[in-house]
Protein backbone atom coordinates (compact mmCIF):
# COMPACT_ATOMS: atom_id res chain seq x y z
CA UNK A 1 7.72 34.02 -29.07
CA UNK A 2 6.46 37.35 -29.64
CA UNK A 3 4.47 38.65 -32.86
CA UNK A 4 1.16 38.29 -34.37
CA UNK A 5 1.51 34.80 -35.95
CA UNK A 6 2.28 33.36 -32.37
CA UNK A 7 0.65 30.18 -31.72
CA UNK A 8 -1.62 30.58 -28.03
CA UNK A 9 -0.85 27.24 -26.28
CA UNK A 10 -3.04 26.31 -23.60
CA UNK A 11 -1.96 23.59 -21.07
CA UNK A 12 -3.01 22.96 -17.65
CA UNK A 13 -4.79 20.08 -15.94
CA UNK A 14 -7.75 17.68 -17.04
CA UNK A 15 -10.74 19.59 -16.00
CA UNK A 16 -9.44 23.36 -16.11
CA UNK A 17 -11.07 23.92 -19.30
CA UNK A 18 -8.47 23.83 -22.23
CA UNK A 19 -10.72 22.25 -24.48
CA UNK A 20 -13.84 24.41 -24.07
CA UNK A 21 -11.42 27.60 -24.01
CA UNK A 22 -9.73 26.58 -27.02
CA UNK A 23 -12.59 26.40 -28.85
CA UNK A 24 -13.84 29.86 -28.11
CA UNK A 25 -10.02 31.54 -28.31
CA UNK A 26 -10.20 29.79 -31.72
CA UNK A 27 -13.33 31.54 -32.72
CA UNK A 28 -12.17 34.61 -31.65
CA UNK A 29 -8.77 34.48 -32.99
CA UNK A 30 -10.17 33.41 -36.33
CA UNK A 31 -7.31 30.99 -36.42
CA UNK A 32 -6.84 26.90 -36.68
CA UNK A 33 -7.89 24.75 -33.34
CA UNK A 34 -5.72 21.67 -32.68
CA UNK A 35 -6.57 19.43 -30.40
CA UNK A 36 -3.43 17.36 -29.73
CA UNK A 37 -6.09 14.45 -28.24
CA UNK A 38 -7.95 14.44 -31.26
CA UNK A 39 -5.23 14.54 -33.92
CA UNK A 40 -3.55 11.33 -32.02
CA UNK A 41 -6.52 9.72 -31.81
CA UNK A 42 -7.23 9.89 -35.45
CA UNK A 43 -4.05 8.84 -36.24
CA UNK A 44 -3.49 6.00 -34.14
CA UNK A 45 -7.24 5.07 -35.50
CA UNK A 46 -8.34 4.25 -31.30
CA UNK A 47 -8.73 6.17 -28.45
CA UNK A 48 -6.75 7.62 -25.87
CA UNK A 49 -7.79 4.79 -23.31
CA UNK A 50 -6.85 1.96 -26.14
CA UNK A 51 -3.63 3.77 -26.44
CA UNK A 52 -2.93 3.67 -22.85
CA UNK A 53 -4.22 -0.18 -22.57
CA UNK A 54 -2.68 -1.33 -25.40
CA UNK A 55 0.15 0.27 -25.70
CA UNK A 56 1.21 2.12 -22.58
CA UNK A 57 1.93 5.65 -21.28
CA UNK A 58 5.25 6.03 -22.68
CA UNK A 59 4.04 4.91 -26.21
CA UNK A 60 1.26 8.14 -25.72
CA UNK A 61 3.50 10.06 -24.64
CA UNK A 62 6.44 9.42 -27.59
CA UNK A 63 3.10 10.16 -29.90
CA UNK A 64 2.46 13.54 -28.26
CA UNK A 65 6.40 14.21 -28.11
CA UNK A 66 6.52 14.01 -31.79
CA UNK A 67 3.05 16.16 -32.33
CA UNK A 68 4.72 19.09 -30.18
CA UNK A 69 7.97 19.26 -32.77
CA UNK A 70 5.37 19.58 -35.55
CA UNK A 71 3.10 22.37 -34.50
CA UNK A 72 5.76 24.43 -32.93
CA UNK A 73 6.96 24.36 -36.35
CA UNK A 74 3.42 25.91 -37.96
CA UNK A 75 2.15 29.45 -36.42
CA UNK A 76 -1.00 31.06 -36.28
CA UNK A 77 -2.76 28.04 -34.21
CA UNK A 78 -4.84 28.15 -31.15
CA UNK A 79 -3.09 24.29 -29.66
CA UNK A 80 -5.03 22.75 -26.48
CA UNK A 81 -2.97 20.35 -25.01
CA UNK A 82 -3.45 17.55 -22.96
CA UNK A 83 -3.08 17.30 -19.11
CA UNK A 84 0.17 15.41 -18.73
CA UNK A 85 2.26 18.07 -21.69
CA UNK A 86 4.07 19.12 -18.95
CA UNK A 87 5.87 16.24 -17.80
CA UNK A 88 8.41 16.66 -20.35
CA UNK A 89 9.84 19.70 -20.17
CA UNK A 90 11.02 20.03 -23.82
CA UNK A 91 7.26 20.42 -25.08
CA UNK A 92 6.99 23.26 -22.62
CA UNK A 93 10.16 24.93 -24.19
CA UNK A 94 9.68 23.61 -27.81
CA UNK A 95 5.66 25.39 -27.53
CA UNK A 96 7.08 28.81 -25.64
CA UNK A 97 9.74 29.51 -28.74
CA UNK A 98 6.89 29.30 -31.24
CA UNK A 99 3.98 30.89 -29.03
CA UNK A 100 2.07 31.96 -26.09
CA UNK A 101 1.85 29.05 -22.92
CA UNK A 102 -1.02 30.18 -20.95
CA UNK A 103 -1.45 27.59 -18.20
CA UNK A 104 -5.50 26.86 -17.03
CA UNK A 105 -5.65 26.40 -13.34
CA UNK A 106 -8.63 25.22 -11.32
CA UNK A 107 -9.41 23.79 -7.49
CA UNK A 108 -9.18 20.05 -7.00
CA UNK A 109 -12.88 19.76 -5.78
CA UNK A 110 -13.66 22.32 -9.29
CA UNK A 111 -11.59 19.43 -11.27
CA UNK A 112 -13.47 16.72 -9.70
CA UNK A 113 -17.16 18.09 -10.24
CA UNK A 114 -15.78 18.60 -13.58
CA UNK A 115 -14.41 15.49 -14.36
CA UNK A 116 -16.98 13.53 -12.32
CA UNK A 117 -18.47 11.76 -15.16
CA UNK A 118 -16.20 11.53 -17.52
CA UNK A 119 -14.84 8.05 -18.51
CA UNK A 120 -12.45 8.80 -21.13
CA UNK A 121 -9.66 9.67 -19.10
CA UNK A 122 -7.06 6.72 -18.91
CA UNK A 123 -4.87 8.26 -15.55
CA UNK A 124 -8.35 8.34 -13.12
CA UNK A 125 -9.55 4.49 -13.55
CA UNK A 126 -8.39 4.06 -9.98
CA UNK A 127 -11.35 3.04 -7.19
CA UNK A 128 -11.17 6.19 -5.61
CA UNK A 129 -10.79 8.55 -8.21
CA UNK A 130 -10.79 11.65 -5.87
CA UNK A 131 -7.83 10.58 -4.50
CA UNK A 132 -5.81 9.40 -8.09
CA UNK A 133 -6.80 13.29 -8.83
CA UNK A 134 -5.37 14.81 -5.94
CA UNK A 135 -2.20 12.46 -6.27
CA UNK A 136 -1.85 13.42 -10.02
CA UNK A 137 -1.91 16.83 -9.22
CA UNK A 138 0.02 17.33 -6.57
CA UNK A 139 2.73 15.85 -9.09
CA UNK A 140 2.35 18.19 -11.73
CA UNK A 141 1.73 20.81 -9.44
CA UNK A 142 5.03 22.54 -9.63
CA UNK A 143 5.24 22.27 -13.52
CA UNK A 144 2.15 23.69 -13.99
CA UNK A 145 3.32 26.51 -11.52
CA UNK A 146 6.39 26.71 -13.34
CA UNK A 147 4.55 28.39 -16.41
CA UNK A 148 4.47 32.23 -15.78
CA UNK A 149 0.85 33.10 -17.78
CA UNK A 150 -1.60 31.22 -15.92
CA UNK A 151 -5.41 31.64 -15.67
CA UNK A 152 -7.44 29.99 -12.76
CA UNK A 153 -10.95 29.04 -14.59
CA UNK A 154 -12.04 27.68 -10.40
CA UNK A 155 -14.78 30.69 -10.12
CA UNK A 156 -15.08 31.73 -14.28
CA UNK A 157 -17.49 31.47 -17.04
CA UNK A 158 -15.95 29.87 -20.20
CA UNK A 159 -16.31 33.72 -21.75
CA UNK A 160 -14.48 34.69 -18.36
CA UNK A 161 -11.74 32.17 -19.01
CA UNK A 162 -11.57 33.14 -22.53
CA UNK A 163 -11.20 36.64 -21.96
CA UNK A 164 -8.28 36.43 -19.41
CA UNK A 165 -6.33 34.46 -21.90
CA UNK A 166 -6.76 36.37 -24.54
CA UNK A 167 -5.54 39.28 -22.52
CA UNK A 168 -2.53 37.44 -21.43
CA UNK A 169 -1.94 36.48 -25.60
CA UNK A 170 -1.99 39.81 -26.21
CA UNK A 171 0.24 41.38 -23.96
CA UNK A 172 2.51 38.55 -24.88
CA UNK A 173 2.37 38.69 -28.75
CA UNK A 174 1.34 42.19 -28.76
CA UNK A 175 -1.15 40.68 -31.49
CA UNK A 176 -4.40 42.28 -32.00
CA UNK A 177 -6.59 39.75 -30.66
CA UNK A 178 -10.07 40.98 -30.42
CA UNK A 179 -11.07 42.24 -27.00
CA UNK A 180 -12.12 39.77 -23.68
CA UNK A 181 -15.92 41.13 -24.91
CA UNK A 182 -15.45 39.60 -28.32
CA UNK A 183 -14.47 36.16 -26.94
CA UNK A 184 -17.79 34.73 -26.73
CA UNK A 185 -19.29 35.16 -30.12
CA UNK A 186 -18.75 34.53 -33.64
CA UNK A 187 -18.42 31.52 -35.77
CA UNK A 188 -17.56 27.80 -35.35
CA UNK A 189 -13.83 27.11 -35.47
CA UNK A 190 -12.14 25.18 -37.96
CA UNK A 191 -10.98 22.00 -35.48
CA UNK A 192 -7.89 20.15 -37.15
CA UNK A 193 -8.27 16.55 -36.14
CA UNK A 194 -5.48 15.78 -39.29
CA UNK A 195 -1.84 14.87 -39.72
CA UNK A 196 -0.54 18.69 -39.75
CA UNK A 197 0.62 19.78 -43.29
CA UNK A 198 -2.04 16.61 -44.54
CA UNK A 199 -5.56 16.58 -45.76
CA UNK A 200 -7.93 17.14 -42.28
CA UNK A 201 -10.13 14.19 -40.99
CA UNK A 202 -13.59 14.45 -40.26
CA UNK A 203 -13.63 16.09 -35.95
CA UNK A 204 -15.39 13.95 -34.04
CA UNK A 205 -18.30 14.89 -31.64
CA UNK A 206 -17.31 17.23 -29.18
CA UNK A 207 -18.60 18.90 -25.83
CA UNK A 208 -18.31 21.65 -23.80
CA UNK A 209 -16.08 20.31 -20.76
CA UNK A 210 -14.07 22.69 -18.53
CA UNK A 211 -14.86 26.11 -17.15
């Protein structure tokens, strides 16, 4: 979708920095950040790990299937998605009718210095998690690739990152997003961690992770 009320979707792999760009796009844009991660969490009162314990992978992924319908329904949102979007390829077309994909890229050894630490990711609690991350990606390799706007965060700043998808969002919406320079100031975003079209839920702690 073209216009200036296009949503700017960002999906790519854990560790390529959708979360930290998000937030910054957001702030730029002026505009609404979902976090799909966040809003199921709240939801589903656990975390993504319980989810995937508890419930399974397909139950997580029916949740994020029915998130997708909703927000391509709103505009106007900056909507960071998590890593495995792309395995169904309706969210894909569902978020390009309604908005701007931009797909974050990044180096497997980038992806594992960024992810190195992190214990909230259900998919790498294998023994040898460098080789559950090359295995993952090397699956969703050609759907990621399969998304013409992408941005490779491997050797960027987050303002770097921010910039180049910006750029892409506005050649694409031919919306008058403020310039690459402009992407690393300004205020906090508003972060919707809520049912969309319901009263918002307090966002929970939050870090910088990605590019």
């Amino acid at each position: 979708m073209t216009g200036p009320d296009a949503n700017l979707v960002l999906v790519g792999f854990m560790g390529t920095g959708k979360s930290a760009v998000g937030r910054r796009a957001a702030r730029a844009l002026g505009r609404e950040l979902v976090d799909m991660d966040a809003v199921i969490e709240a939801r589903e009162g656990r975390p993504i790990p319980e989810i995937f314990r508890d419930s399974g992978e397909p139950q997580f992924r029916a949740l994020e299937r029915a998130l997708v319908g909703e927000l391509a329904a709103r505009r106007n949102l900056v909507i960071s998605c998590g890593g495995g979007i792309v395995l169904n390829p309706d969210n894909v077309a569902d978020f390009a009718r309604t908005g701007v994909v931009v797909c974050l890229t990044a180096s497997p050894e980038v992806i594992l210095r960024r992810v190195a630490h992190d214990t909230n990711r259900p998919l790498l609690q294998a023994p040898d998690r460098e080789a559950r991350v090359r295995e993952l990606l090397a699956k969703r390799q050609p759907l990621y690739d399969a998304i013409p706007d992408r941005v490779d965060s491997s050797g960027l700043t987050i303002g770097q990152a921010v910039g180049a998808v910006l750029e892409l969002f506005r050649a694409r919406a031919g919306s008058a997003a403020p310039a690459p320079g402009d992407a690393a100031d300004g205020g906090v975003p508003r972060v919707s961690v809520e049912r969309p079209g319901g009263p918002p839920a307090p966002p929970p702690p939050s870090g910088v992770q990605g590019a």
